[in-house]
Structures are given as structure tokens and as C-alpha cells.
Protein backbone atom coordinates (compact mmCIF):
# COMPACT_ATOMS: atom_id res chain seq x y z
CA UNK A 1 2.96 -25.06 45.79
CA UNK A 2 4.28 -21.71 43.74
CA UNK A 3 4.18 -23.89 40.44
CA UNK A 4 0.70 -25.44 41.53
CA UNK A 5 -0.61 -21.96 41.92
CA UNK A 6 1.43 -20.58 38.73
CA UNK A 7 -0.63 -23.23 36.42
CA UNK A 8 -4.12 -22.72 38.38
CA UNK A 9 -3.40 -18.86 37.62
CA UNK A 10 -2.27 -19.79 33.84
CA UNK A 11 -5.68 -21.91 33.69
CA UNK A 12 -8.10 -19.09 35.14
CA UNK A 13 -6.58 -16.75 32.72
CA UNK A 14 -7.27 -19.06 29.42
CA UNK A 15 -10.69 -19.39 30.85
CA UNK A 16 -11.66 -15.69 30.99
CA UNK A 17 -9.92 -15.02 27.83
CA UNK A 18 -11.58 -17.52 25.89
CA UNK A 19 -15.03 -16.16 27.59
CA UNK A 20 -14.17 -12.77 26.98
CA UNK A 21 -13.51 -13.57 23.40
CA UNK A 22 -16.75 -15.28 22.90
CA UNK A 23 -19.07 -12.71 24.62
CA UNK A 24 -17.03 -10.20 22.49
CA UNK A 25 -17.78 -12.15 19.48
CA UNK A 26 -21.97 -12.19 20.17
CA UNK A 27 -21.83 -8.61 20.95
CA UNK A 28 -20.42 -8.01 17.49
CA UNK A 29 -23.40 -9.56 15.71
CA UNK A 30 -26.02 -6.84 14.83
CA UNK A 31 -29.06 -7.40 16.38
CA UNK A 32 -31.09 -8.83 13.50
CA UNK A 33 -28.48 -11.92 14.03
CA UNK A 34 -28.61 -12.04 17.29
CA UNK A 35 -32.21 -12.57 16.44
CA UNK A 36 -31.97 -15.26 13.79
CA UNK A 37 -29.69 -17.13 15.37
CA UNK A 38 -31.10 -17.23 18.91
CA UNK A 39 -34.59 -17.94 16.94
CA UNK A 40 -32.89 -20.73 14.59
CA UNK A 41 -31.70 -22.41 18.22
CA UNK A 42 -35.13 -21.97 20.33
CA UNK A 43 -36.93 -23.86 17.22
CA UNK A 44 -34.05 -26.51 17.15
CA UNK A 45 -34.35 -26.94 21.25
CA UNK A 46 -38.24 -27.36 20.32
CA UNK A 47 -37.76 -30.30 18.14
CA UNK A 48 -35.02 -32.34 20.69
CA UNK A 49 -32.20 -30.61 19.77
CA UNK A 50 -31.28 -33.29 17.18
CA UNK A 51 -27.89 -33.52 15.39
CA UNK A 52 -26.06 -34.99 12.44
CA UNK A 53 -22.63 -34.98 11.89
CA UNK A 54 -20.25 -36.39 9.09
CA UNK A 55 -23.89 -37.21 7.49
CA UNK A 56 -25.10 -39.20 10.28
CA UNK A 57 -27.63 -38.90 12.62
CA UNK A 58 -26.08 -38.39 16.32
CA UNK A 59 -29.05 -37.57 18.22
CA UNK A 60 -32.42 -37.68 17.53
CA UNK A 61 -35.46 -35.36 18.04
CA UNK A 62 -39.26 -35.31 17.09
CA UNK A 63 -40.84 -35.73 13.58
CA UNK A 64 -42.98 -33.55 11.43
CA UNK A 65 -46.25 -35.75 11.31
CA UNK A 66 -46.33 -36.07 15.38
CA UNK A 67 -48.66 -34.19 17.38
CA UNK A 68 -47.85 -30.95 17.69
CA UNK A 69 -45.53 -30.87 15.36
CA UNK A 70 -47.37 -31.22 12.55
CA UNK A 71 -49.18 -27.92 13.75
CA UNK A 72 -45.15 -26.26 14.28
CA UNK A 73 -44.87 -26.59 10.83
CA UNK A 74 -47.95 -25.72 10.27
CA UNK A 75 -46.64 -22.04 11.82
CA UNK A 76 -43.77 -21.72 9.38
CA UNK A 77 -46.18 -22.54 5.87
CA UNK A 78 -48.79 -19.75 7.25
CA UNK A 79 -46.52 -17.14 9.48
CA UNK A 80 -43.65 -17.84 6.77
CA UNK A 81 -44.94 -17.65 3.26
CA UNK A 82 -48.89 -17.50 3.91
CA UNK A 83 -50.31 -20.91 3.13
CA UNK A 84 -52.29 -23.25 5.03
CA UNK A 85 -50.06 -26.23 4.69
CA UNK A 86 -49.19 -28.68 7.88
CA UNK A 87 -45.97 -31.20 8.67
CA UNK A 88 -48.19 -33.96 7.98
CA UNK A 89 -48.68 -33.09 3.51
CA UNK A 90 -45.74 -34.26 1.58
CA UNK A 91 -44.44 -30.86 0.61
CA UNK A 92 -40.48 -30.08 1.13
CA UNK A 93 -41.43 -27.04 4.15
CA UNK A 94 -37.13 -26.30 4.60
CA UNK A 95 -37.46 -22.80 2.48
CA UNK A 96 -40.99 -21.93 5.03
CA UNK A 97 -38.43 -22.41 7.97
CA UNK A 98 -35.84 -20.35 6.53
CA UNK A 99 -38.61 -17.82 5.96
CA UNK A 100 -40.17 -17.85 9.18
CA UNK A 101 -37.29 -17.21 11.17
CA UNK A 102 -36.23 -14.29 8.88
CA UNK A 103 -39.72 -12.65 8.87
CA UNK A 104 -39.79 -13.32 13.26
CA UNK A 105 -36.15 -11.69 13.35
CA UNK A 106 -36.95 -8.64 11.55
CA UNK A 107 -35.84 -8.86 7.96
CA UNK A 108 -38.54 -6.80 6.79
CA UNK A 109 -37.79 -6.38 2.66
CA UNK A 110 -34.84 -7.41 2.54
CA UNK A 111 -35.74 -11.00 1.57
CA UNK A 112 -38.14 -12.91 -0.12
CA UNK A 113 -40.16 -15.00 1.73
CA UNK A 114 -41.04 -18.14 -0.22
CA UNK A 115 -41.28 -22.12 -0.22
CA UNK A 116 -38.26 -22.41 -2.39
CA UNK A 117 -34.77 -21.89 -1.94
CA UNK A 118 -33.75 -21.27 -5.65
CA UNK A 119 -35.96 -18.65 -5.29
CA UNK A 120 -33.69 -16.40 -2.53
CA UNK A 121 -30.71 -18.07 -3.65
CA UNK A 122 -30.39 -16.81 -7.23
CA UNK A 123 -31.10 -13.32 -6.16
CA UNK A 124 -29.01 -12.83 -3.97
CA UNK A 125 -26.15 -14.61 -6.64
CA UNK A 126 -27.35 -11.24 -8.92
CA UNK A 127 -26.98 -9.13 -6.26
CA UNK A 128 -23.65 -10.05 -5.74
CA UNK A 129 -22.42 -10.50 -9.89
CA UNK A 130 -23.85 -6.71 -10.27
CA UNK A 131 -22.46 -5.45 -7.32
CA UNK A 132 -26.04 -4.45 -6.05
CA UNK A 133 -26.38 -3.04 -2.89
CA UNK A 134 -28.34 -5.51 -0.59
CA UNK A 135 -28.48 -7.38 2.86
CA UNK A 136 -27.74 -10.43 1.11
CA UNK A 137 -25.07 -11.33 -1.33
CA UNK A 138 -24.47 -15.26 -2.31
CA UNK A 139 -21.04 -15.99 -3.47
CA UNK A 140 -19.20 -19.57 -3.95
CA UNK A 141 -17.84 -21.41 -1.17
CA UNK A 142 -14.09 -20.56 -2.45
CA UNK A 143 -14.58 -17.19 -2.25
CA UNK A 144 -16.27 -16.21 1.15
CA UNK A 145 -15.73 -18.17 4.57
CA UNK A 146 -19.33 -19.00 6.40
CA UNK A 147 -19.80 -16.02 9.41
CA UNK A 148 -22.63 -16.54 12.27
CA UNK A 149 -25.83 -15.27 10.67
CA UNK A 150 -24.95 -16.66 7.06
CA UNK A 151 -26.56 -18.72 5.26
CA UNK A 152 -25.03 -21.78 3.45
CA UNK A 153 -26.80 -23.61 0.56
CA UNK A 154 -26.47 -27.14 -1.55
CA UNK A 155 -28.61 -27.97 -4.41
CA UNK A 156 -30.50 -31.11 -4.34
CA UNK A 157 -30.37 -32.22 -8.54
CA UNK A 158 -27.87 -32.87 -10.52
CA UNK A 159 -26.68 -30.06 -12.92
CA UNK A 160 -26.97 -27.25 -10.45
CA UNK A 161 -23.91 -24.72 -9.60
CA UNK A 162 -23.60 -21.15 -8.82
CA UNK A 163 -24.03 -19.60 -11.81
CA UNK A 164 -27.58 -21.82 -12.23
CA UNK A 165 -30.26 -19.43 -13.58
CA UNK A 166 -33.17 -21.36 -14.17
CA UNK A 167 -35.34 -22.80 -11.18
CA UNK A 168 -34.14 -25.88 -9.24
CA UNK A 169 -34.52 -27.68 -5.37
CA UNK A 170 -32.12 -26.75 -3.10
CA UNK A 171 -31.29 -25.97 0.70
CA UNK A 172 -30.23 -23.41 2.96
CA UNK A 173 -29.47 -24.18 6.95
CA UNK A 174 -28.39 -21.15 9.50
CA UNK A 175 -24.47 -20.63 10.68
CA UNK A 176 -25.14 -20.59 14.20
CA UNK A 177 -21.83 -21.21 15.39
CA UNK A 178 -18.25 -21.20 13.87
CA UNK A 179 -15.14 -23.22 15.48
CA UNK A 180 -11.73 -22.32 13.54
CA UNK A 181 -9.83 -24.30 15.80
CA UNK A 182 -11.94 -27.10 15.46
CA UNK A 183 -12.59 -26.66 11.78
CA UNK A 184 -16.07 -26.57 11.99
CA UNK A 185 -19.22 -24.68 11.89
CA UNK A 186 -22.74 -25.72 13.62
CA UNK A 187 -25.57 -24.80 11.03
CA UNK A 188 -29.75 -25.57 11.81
CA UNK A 189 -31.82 -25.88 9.09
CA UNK A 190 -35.72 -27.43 8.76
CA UNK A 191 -36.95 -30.69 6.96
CA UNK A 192 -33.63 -32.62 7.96
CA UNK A 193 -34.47 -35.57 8.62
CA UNK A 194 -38.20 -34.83 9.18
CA UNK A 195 -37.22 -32.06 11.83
CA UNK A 196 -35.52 -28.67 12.83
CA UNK A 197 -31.79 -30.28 12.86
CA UNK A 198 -28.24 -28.84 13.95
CA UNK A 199 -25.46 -29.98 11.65
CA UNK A 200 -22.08 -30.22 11.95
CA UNK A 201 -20.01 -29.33 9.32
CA UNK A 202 -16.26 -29.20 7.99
CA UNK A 203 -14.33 -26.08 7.22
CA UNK A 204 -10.64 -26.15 5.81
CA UNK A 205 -7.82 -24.58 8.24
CA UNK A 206 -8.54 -21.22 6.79
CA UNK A 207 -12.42 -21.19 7.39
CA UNK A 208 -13.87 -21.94 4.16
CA UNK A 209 -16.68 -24.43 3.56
CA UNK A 210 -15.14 -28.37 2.72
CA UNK A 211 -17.95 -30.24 4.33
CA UNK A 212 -18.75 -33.53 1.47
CA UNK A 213 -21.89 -34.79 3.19
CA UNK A 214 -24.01 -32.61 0.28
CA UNK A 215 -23.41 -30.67 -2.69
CA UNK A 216 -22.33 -27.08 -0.71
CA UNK A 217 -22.14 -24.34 -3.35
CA UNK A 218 -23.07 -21.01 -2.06
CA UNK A 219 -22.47 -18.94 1.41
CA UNK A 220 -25.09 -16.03 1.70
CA UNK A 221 -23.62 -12.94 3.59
CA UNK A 222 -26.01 -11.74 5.60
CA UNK A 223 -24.54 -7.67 6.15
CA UNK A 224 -28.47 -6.62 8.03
């Protein structure tokens, strides 16, 4: 009975620690990422909370051309980066997400608010090579680990790497969540897979990015 009640004590005490240390860790998080990432998750939950993991699709969720839907995305090309575009025109709309959700959190000036990734990605790569001072700094994957708020970035052509200055396709998705334990890190990003989509993605034991599904090349620090 003594050692029945000496592990139920030893179990109620991991639990509240390991609560503790995860409301600690939220209460950490300035309020603009609070913001973005409780606004990255609502839109995800919109779309049927889909998922992908080791580049497959785990769960499924709704599809840019379906009713209401179509007029979602719609909300990200005009409330994002001011044109009058819907989920329904073939035109990549992943960079009007990202911009959406930063404008609705409160970013203000701190970032550009565009329909193309390359376009927030290589400024923030300058900010960080000339030690500018700014919100956002992009550095490789080797040399920062992935936080909640970050962003993290792959190109999507051949012949594209950090220190790319000319204009290219790419895509950013939203650290919502990072497991060290696990070695992994939940990220939600738009147009995947024709929806708002959670990923799943690796990190080595030391917390840097090692996920192979894409070509991974930058982690944006997000210091607002």
C-alpha cells in the first residue's frame, strides 16, 4: 500500500511538473507570439486540422477550391497583401498566409507583407549578415535551433541556398510547437497540400533542424 501510494505520489508530481513547465514556457513567449501562434492554430483548426508527417499525409482537412474556402483564402490575398485573388486561381497563396497572420498578430513594420517568400526571406538573411537591428533575423539551419514563433523556410528550385540573392520560390510554415525529447517540432504553414496544414518535423538531439522531407535552409528568429 506505502509503495502503491509512493509511485501514485511520484506520478502526480511528474504531472504538475511537466504542466508547470509548459505553462511556464507559453508565458515566456511575448505577446505578439502568443498571437501568431494561437492565430497560425485557429486557421489550421478551420481547415480540419490536417497533418503530414515524414512527408505524408496523416490526416486530412478541406481544400482551397471548396466552398468557403475558396473565400478563406480569399481573406489572406486581400487582408494579407491587398489583392483580390481567391483559393480557386492557380496562384501559390503560402507567402498571403504567412502575411495575414503576421499583419492580424500585430507585426506592424516590422515585416513585409507580400505574396512571395524570397521576398521576407532575403531580408531578413541581410539583416542578420550586417548585424542590423530588426525583429527578424534568418540564419542557416546549423547555426540557430527553431524556437515557438520562428519561422522555418525551404526553397522550392534547384540552385537556391542561404546566401541566394536574386529572386526565387520558396516556403515558410510557423514553429508552433517544439518537442526536444521527442526530436521534433510541429510547424503550420498555408498551400500544403491545398490547405492550412500542421507538419511534423525532425530535429537532431540538440534541437537543430534535420527534417529531409524538403530542402530546409533558413530558421527566422522572430525577437518581436
Amino acid at each position: 500500500m506505502r509503495k502503491g501510494q509512493i509511485a501514485l505520489g511520484i506520478g502526480i508530481g511528474l504531472i504538475v511538473t511537466t504542466g508547470a513547465f509548459l505553462l511556464l514556457r507559453k508565458f515566456r513567449l511575448s505577446g505578439f507570439k502568443k498571437n501568431l501562434v494561437n492565430n497560425s492554430i485557429k486557421e489550421w483548426k478551420l481547415w480540419g486540422s490536417p497533418v503530414i508527417k515524414g512527408g505524408k499525409i496523416k490526416e486530412s482537412g478541406e481544400i482551397e477550391c471548396s466552398p468557403i474556402y475558396k473565400e478563406r483564402v480569399g481573406e489572406y490575398w486581400n487582408k494579407g497583401v491587398n489583392r483580390n485573388l481567391d483559393g480557386c486561381r492557380d496562384v501559390p497563396w503560402s507567402a498571403a498566409f504567412i502575411s495575414f497572420l503576421m499583419k492580424k498578430s500585430g507585426a506592424g513594420n516590422d515585416f513585409p507583407y507580400t505574396s512571395g517568400h524570397s521576398k521576407y526571406i532575403r531580408p531578413f538573411i541581410t539583416n542578420r549578415k550586417e548585424g542590423r537591428k530588426s525583429k527578424f533575423k534568418a540564419y542557416t539551419i546549423f547555426e540557430e535551433k527553431p524556437k515557438i514563433g520562428d519561422l522555418v523556410c525551404y526553397s522550392r528550385e534547384t540552385g537556391v541556398d542561404y546566401d541566394t540573392t536574386r529572386s526565387y520560390k520558396g516556403h515558410c510554415d510557423i514553429v508552433v510547437d517544439v518537442n526536444k525529447r521527442k526530436r521534433k517540432i510541429e510547424v503550420i504553414g498555408g498551400n500544403v497540400s491545398d490547405g492550412v496544414t500542421k507538419r511534423i518535423l525532425t530535429i537532431d538531439k540538440d534541437g537543430y533542424l534535420n527534417d529531409s522531407s524538403n530542402d530546409w535552409f533558413t530558421v527566422i528568429k522572430n525577437y518581436k
